[in-house]
PDB file of N, CA and C in Angstrom:
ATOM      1  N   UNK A   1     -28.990 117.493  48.849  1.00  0.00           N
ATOM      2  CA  UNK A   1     -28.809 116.068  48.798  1.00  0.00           C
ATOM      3  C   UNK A   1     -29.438 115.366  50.000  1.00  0.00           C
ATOM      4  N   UNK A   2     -29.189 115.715  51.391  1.00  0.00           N
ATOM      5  CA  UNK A   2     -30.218 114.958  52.359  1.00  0.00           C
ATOM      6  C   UNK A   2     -31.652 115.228  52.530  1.00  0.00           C
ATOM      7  N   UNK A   3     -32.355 115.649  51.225  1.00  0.00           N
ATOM      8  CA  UNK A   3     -33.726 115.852  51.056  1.00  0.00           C
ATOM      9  C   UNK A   3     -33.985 113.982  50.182  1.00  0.00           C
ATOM     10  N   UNK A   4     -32.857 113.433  49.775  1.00  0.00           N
ATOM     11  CA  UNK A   4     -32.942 112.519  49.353  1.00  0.00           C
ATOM     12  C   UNK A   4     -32.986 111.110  49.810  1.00  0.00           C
ATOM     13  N   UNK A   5     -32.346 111.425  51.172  1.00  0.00           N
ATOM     14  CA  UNK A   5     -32.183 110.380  51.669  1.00  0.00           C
ATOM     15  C   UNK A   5     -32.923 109.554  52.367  1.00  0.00           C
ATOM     16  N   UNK A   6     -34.129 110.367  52.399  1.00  0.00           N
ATOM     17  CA  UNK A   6     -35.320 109.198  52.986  1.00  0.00           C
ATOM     18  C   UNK A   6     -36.218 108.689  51.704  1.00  0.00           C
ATOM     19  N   UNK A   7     -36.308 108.948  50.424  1.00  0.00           N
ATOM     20  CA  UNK A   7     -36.512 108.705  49.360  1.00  0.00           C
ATOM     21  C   UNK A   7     -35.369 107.425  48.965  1.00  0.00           C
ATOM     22  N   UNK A   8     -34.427 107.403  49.007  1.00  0.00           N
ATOM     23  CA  UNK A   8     -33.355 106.629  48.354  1.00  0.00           C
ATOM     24  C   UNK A   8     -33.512 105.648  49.817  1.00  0.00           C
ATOM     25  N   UNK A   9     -34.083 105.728  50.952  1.00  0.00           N
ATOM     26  CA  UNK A   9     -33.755 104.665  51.657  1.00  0.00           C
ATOM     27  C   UNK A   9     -34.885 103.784  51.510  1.00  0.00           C
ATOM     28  N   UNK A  10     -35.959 104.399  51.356  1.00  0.00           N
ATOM     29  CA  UNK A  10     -37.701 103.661  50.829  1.00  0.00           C
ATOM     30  C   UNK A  10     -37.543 102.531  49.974  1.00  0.00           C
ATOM     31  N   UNK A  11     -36.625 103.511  48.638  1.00  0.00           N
ATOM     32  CA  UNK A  11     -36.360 102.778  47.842  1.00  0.00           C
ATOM     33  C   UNK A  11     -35.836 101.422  47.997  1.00  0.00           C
ATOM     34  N   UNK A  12     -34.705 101.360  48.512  1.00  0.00           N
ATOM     35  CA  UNK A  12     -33.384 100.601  48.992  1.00  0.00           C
ATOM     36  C   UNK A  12     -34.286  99.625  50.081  1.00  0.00           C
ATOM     37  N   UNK A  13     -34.779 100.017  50.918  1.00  0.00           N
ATOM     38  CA  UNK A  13     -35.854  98.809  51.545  1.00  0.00           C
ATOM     39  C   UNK A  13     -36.626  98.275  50.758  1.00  0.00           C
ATOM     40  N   UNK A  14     -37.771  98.670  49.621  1.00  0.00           N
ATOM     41  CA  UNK A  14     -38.555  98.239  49.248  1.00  0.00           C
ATOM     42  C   UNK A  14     -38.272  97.015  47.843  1.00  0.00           C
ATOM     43  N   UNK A  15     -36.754  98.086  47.676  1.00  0.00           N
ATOM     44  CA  UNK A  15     -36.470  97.216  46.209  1.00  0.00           C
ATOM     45  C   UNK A  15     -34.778  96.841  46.042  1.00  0.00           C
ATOM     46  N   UNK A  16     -34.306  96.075  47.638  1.00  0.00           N
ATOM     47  CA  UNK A  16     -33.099  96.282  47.610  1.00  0.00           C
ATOM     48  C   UNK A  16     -32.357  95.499  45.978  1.00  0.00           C
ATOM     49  N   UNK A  17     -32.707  95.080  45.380  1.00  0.00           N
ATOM     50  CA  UNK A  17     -32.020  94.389  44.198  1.00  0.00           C
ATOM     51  C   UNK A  17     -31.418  95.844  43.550  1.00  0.00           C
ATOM     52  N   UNK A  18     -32.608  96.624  43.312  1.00  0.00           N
ATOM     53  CA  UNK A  18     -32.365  97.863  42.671  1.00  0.00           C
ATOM     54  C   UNK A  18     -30.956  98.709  42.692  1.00  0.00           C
ATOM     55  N   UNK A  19     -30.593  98.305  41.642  1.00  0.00           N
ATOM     56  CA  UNK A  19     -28.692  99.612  41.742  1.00  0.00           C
ATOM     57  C   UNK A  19     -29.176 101.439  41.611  1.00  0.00           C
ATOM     58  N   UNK A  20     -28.029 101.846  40.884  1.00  0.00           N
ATOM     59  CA  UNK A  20     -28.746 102.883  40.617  1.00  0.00           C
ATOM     60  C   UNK A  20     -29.609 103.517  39.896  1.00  0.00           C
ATOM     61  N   UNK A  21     -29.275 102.684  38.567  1.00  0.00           N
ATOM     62  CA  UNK A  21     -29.701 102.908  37.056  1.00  0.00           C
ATOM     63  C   UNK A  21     -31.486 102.765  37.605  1.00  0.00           C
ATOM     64  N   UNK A  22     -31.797 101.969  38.051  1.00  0.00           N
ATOM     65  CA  UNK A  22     -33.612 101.948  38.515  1.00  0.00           C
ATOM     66  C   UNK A  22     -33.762 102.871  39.339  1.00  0.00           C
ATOM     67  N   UNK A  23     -33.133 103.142  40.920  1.00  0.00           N
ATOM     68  CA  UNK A  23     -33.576 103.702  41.606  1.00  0.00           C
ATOM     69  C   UNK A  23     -33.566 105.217  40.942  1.00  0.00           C
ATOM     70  N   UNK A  24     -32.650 105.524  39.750  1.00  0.00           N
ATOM     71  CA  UNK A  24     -33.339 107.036  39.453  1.00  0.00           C
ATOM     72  C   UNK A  24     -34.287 106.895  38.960  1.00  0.00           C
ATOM     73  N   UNK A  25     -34.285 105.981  38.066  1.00  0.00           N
ATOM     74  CA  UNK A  25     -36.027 106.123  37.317  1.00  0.00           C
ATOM     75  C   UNK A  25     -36.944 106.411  37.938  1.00  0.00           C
ATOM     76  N   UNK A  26     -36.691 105.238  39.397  1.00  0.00           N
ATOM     77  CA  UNK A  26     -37.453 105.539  40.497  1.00  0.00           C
ATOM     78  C   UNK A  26     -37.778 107.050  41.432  1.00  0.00           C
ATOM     79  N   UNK A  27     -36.883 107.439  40.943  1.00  0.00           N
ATOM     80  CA  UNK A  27     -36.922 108.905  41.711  1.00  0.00           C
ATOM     81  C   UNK A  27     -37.693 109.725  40.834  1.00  0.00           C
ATOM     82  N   UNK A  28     -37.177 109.834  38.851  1.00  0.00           N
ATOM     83  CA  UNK A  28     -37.777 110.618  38.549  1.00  0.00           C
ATOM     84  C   UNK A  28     -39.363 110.215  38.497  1.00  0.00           C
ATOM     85  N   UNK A  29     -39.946 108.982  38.732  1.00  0.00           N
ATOM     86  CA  UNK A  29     -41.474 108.590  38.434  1.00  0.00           C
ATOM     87  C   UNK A  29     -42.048 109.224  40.275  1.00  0.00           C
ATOM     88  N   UNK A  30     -41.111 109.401  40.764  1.00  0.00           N
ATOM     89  CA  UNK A  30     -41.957 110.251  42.096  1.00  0.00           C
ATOM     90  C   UNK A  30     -41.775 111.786  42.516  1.00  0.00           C
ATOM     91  N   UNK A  31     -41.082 112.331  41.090  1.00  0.00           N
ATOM     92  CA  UNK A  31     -41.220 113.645  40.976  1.00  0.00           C
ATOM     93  C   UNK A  31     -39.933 114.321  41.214  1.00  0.00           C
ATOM     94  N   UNK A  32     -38.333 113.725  41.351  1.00  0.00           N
ATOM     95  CA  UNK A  32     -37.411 114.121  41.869  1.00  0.00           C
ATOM     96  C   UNK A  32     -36.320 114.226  40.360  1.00  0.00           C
ATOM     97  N   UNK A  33     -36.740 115.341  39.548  1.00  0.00           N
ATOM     98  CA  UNK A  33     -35.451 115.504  38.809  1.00  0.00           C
ATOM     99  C   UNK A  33     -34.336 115.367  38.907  1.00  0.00           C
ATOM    100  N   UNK A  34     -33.667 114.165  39.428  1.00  0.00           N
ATOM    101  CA  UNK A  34     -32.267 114.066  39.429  1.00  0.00           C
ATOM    102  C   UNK A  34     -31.562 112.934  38.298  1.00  0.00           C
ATOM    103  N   UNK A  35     -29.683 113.278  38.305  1.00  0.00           N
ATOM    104  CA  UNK A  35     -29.345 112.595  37.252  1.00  0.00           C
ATOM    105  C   UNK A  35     -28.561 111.339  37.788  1.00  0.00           C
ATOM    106  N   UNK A  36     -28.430 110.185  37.240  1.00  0.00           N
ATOM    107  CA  UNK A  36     -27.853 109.329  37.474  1.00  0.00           C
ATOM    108  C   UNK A  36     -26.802 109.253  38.257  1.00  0.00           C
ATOM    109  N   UNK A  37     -25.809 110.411  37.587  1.00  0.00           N
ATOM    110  CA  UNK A  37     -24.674 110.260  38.429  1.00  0.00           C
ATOM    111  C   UNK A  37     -24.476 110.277  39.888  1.00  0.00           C
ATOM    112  N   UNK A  38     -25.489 111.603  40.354  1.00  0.00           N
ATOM    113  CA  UNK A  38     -25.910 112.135  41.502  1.00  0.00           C
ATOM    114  C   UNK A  38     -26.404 110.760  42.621  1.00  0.00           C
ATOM    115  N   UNK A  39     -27.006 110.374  41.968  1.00  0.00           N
ATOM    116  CA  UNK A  39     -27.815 108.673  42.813  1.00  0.00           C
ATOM    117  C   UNK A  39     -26.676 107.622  42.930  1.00  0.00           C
ATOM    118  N   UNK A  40     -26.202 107.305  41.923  1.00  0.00           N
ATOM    119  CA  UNK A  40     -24.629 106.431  42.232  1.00  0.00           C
ATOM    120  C   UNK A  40     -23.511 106.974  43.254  1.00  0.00           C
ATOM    121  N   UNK A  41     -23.387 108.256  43.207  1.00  0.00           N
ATOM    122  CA  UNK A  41     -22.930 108.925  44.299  1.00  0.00           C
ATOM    123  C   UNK A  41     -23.017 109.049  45.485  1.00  0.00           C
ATOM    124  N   UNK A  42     -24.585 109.110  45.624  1.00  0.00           N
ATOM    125  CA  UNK A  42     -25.058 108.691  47.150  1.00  0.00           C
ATOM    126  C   UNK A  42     -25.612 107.370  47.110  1.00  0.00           C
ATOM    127  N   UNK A  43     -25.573 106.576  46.263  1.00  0.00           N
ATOM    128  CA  UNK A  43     -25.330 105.032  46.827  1.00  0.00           C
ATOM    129  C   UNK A  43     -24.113 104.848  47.325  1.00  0.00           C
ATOM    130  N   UNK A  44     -23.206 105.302  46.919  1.00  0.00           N
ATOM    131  CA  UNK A  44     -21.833 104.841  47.481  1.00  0.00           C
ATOM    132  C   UNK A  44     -21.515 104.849  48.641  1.00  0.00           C
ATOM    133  N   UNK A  45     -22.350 106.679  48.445  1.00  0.00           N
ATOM    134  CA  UNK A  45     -21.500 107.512  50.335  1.00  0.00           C
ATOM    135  C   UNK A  45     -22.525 106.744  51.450  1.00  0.00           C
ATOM    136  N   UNK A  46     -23.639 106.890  50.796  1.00  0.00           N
ATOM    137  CA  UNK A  46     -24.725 105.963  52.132  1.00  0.00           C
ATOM    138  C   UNK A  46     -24.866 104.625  51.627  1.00  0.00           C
ATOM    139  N   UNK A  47     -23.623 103.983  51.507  1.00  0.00           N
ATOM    140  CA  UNK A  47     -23.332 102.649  51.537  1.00  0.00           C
ATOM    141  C   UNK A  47     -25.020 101.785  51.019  1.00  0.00           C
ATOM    142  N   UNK A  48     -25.797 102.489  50.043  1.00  0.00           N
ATOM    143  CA  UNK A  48     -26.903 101.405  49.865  1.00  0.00           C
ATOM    144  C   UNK A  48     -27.194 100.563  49.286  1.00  0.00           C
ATOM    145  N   UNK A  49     -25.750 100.172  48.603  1.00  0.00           N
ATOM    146  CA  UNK A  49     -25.528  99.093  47.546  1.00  0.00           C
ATOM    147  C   UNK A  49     -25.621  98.111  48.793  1.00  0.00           C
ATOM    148  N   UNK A  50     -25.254  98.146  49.945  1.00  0.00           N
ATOM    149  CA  UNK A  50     -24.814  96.608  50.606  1.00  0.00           C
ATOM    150  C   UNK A  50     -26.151  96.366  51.144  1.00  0.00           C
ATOM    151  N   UNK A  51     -26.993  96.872  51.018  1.00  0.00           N
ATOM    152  CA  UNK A  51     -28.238  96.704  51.384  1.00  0.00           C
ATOM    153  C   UNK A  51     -29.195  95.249  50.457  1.00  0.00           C
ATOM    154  N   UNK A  52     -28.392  94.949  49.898  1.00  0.00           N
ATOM    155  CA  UNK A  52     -28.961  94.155  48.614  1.00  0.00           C
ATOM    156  C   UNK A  52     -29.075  92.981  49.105  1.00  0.00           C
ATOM    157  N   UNK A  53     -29.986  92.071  49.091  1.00  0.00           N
ATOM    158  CA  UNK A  53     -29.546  90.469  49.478  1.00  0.00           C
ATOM    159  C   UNK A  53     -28.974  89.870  49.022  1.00  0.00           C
ATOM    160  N   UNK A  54     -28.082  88.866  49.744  1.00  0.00           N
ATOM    161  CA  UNK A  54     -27.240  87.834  48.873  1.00  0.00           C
ATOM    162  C   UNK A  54     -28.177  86.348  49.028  1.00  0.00           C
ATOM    163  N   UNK A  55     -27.902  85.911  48.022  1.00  0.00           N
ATOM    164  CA  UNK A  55     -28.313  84.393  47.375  1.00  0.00           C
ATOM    165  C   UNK A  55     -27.722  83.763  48.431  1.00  0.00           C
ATOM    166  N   UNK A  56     -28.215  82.560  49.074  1.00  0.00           N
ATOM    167  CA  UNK A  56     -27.617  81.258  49.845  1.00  0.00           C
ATOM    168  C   UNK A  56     -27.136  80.900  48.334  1.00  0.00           C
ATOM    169  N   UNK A  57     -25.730  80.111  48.698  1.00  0.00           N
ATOM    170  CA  UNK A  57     -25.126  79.363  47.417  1.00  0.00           C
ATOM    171  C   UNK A  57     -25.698  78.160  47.470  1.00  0.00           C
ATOM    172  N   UNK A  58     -25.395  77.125  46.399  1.00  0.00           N
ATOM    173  CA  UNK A  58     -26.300  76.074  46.383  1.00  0.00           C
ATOM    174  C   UNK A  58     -25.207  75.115  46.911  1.00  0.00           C
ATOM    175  N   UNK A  59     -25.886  74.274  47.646  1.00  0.00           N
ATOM    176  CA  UNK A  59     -25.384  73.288  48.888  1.00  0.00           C
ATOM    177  C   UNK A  59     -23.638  72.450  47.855  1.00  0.00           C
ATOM    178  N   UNK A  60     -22.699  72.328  48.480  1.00  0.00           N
ATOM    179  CA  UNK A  60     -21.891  71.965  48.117  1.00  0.00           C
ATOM    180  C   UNK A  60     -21.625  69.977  48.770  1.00  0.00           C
ATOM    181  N   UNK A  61     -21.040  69.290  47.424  1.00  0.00           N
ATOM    182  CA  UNK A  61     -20.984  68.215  47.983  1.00  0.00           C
ATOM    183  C   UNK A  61     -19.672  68.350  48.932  1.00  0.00           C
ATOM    184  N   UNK A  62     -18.601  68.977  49.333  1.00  0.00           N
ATOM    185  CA  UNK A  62     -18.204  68.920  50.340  1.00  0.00           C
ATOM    186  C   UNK A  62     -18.292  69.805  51.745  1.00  0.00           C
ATOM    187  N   UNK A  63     -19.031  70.318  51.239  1.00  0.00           N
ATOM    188  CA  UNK A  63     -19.433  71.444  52.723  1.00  0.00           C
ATOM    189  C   UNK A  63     -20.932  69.863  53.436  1.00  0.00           C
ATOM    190  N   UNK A  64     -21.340  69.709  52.346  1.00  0.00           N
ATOM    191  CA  UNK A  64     -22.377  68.578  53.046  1.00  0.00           C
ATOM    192  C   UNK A  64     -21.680  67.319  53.980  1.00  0.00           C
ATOM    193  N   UNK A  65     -20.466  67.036  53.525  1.00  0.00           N
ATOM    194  CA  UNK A  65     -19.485  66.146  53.930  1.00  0.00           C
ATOM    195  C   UNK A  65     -18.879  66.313  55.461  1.00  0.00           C
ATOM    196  N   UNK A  66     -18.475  67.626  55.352  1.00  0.00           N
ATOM    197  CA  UNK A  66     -17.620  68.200  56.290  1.00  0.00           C
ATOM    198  C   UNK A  66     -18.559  68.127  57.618  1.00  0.00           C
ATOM    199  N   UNK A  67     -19.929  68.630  57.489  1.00  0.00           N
ATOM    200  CA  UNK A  67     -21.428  69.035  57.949  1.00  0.00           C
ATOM    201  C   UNK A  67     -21.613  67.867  59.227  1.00  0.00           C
ATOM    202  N   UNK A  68     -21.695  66.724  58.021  1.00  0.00           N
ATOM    203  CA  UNK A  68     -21.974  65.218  58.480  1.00  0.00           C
ATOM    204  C   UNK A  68     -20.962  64.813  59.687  1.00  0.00           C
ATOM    205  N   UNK A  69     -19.210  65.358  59.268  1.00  0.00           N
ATOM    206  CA  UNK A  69     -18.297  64.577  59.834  1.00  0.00           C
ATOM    207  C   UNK A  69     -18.028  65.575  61.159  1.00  0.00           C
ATOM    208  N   UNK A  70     -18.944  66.305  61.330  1.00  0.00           N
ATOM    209  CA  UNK A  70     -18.558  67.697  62.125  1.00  0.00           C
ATOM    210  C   UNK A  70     -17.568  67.596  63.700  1.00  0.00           C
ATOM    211  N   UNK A  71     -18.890  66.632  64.213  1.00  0.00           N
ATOM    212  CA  UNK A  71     -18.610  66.613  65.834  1.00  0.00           C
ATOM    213  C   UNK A  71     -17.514  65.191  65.492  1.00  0.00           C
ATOM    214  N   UNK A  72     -17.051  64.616  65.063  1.00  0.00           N
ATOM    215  CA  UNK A  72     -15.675  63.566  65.168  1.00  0.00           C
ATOM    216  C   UNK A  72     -14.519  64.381  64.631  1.00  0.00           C
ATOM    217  N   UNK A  73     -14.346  66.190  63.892  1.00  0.00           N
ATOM    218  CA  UNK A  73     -13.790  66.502  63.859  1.00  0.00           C
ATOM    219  C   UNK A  73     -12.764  66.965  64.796  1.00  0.00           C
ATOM    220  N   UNK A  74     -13.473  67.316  65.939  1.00  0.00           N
ATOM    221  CA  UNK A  74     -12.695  68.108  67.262  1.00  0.00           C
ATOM    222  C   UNK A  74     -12.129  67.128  68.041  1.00  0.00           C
ATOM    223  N   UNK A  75     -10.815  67.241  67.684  1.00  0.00           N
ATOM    224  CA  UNK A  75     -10.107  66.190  68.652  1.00  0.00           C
ATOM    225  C   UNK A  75     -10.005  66.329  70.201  1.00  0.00           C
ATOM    226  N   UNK A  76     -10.134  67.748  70.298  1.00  0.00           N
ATOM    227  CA  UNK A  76     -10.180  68.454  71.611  1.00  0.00           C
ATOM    228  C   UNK A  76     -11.479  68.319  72.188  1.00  0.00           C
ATOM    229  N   UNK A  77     -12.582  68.318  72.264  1.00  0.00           N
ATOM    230  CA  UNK A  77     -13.636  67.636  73.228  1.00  0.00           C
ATOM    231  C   UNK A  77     -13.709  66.110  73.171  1.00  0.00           C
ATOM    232  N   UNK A  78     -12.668  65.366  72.770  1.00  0.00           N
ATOM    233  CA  UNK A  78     -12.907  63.574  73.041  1.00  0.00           C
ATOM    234  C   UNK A  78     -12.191  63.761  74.252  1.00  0.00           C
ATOM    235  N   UNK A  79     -11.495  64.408  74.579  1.00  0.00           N
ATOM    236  CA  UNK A  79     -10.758  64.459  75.778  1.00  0.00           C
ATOM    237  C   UNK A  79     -10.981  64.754  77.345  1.00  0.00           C
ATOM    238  N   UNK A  80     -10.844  63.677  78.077  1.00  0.00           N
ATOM    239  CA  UNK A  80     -11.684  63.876  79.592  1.00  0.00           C
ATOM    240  C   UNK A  80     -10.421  64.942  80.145  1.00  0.00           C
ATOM    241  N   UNK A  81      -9.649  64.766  80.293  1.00  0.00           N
ATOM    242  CA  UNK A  81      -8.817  65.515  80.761  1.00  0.00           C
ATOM    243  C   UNK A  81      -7.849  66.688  79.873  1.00  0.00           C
ATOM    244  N   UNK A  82      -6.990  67.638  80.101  1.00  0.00           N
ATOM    245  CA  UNK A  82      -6.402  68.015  79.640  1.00  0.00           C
ATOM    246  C   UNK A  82      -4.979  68.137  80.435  1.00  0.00           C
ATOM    247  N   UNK A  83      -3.745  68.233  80.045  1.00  0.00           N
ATOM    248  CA  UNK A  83      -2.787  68.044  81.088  1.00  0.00           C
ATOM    249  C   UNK A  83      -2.100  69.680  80.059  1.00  0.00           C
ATOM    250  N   UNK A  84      -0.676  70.024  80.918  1.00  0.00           N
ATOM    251  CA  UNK A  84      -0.236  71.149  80.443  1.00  0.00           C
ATOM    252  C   UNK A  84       0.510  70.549  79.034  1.00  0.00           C
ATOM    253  N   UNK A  85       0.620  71.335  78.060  1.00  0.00           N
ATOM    254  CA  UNK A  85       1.239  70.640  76.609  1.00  0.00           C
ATOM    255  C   UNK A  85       0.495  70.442  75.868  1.00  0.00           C
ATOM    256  N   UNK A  86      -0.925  69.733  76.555  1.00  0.00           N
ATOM    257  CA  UNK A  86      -1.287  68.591  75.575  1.00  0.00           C
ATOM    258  C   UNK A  86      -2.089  69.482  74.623  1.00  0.00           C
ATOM    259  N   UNK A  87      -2.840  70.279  74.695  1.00  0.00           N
ATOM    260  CA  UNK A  87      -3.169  70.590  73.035  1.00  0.00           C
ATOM    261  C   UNK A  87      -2.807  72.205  73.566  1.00  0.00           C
ATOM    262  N   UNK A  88      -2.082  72.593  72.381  1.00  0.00           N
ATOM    263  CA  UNK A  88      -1.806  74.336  71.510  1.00  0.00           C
ATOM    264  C   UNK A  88      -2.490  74.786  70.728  1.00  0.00           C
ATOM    265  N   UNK A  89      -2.295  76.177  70.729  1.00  0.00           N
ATOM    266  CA  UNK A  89      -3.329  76.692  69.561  1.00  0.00           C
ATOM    267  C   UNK A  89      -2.218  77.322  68.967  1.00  0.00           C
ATOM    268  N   UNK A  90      -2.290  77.890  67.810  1.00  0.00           N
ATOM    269  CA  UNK A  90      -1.678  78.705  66.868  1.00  0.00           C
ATOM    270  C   UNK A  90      -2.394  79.470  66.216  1.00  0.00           C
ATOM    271  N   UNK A  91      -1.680  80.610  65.184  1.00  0.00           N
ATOM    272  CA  UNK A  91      -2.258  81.559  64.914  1.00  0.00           C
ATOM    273  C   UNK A  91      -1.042  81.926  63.505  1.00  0.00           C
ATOM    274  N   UNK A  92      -1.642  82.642  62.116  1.00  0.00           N
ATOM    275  CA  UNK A  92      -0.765  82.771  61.305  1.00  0.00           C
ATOM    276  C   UNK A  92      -0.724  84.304  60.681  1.00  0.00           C
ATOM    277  N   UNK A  93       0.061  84.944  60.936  1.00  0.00           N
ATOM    278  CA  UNK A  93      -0.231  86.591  60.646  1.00  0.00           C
ATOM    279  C   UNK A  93       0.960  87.188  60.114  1.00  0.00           C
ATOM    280  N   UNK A  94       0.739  87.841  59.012  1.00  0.00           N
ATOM    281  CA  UNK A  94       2.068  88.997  58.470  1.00  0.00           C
ATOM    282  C   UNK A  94       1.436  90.071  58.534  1.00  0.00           C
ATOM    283  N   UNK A  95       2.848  90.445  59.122  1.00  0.00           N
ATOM    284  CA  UNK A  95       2.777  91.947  59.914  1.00  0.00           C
ATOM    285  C   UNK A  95       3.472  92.767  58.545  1.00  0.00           C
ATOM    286  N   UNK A  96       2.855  93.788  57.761  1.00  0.00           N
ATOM    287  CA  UNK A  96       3.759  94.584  56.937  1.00  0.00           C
ATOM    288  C   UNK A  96       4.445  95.727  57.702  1.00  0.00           C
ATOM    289  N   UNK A  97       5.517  96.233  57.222  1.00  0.00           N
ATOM    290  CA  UNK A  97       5.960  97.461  57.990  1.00  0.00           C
ATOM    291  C   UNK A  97       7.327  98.157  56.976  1.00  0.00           C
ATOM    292  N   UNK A  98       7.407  99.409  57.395  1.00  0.00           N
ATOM    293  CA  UNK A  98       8.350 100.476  56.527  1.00  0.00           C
ATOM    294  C   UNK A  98       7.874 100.597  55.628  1.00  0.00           C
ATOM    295  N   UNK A  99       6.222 100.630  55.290  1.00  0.00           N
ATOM    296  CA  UNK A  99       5.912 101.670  54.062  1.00  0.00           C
ATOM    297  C   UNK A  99       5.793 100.596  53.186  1.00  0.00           C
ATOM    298  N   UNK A 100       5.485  99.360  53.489  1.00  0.00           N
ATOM    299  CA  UNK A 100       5.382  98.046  52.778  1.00  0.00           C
ATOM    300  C   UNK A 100       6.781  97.844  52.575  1.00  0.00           C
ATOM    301  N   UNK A 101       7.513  98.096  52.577  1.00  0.00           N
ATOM    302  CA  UNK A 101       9.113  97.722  52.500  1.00  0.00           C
ATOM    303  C   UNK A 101       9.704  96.713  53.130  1.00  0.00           C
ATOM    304  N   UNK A 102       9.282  96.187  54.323  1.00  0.00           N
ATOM    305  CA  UNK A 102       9.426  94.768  55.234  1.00  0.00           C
ATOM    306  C   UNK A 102       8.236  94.246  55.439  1.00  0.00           C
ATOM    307  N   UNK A 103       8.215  92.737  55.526  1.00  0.00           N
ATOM    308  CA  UNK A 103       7.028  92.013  56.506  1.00  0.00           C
ATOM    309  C   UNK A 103       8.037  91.035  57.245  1.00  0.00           C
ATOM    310  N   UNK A 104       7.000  90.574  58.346  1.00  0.00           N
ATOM    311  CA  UNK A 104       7.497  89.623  58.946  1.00  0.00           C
ATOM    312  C   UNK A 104       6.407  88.522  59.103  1.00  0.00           C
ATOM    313  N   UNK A 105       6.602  87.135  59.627  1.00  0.00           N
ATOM    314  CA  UNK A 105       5.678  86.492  59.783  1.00  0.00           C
ATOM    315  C   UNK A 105       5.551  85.549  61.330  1.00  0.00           C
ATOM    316  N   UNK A 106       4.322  85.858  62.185  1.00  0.00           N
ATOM    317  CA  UNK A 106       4.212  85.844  63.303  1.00  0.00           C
ATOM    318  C   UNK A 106       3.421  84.252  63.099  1.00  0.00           C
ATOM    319  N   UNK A 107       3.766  83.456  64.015  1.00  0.00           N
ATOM    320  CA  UNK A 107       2.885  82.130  64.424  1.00  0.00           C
ATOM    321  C   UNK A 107       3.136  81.891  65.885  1.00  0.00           C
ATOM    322  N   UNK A 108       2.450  82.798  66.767  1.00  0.00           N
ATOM    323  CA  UNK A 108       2.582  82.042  68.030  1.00  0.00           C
ATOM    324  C   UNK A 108       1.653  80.794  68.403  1.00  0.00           C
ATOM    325  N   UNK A 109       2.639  80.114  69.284  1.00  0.00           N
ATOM    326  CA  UNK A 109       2.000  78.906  69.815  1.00  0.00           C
ATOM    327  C   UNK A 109       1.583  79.259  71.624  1.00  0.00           C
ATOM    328  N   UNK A 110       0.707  78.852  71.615  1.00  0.00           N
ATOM    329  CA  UNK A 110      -0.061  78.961  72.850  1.00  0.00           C
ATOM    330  C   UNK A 110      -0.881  77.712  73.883  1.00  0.00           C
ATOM    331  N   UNK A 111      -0.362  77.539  74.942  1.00  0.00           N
ATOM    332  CA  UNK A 111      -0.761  76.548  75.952  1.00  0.00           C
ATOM    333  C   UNK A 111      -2.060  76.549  76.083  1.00  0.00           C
ATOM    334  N   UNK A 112      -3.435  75.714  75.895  1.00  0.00           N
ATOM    335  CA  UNK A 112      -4.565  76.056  76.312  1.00  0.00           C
ATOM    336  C   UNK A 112      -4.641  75.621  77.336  1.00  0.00           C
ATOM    337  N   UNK A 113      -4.038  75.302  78.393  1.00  0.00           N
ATOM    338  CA  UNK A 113      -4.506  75.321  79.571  1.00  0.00           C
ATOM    339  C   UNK A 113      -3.659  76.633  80.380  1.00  0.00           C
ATOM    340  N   UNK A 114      -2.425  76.537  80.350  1.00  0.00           N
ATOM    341  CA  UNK A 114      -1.799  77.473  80.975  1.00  0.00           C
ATOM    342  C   UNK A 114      -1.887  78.936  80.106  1.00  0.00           C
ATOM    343  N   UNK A 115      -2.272  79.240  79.072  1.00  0.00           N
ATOM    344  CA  UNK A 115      -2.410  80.450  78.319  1.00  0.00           C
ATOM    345  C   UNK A 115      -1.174  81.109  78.109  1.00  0.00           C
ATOM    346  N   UNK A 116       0.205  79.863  78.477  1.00  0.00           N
ATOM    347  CA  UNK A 116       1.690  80.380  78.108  1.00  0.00           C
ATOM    348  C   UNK A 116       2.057  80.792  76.784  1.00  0.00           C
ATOM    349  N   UNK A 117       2.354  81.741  76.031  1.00  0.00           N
ATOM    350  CA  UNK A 117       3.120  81.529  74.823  1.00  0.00           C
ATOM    351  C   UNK A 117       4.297  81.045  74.696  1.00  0.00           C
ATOM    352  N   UNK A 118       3.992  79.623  73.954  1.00  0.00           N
ATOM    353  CA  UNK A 118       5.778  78.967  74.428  1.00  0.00           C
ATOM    354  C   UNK A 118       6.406  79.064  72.551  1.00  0.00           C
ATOM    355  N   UNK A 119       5.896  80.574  71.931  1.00  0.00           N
ATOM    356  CA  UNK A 119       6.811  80.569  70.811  1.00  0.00           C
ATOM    357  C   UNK A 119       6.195  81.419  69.762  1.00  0.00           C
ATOM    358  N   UNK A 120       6.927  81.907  69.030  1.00  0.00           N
ATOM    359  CA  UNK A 120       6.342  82.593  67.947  1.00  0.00           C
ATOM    360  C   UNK A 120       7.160  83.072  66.676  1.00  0.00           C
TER     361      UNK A 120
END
């Protein structure tokens, strides 16, 4: 099998769209008797499916919106000063535990100037 892998990576550069179903064809038109299954197999293990390009999505009317309104979003750089209090950060996380049998749910709050956690 790693007699293949510089063959299946040629491939995978040259024609990343290509799944497996082509790249054997591709193999057997360069002389490599192998069967389908075998090539889906080592697409998997040498991850060469993710090799594929993805499409830019097509422009959204609110991502264009958001884009525009960007820099009046941050309330935190209008600010000449910062004093202790005045802006927190937070954070939102479940923790699973006992085998998935409990979760809990963590939100600490955090001082950005003093880097206190005043809660969670």
């Amino acid at each position: 099998m790693a007699c293949l892998r510089k063959p299946l990576l040629e491939i995978a550069e040259h024609y990343p769209e290509y799944g497996y179903r082509r790249t054997t064809s591709e193999l057997q038109d360069w002389g490599y008797p192998i069967n389908h299954k075998v090539v889906q197999r080592l697409h998997r293990s040498w991850y060469l499916a993710f090799m594929k390009k993805l499409k830019t999505p097509k422009p959204n009317p609110i991502h264009k919106l958001l884009q525009e309104v960007r820099s009046s979003m941050n309330l935190v750089s209008r600010l000449k000063e910062i004093d202790d209090l005045e802006v927190l950060y937070t954070d939102f996380a479940e923790v699973i535990y006992q085998k998935g049998g409990a979760k809990a749910q963590l939100m600490p709050i955090v001082d950005r100037l003093s880097r206190a956690l005043l809660g969670s």
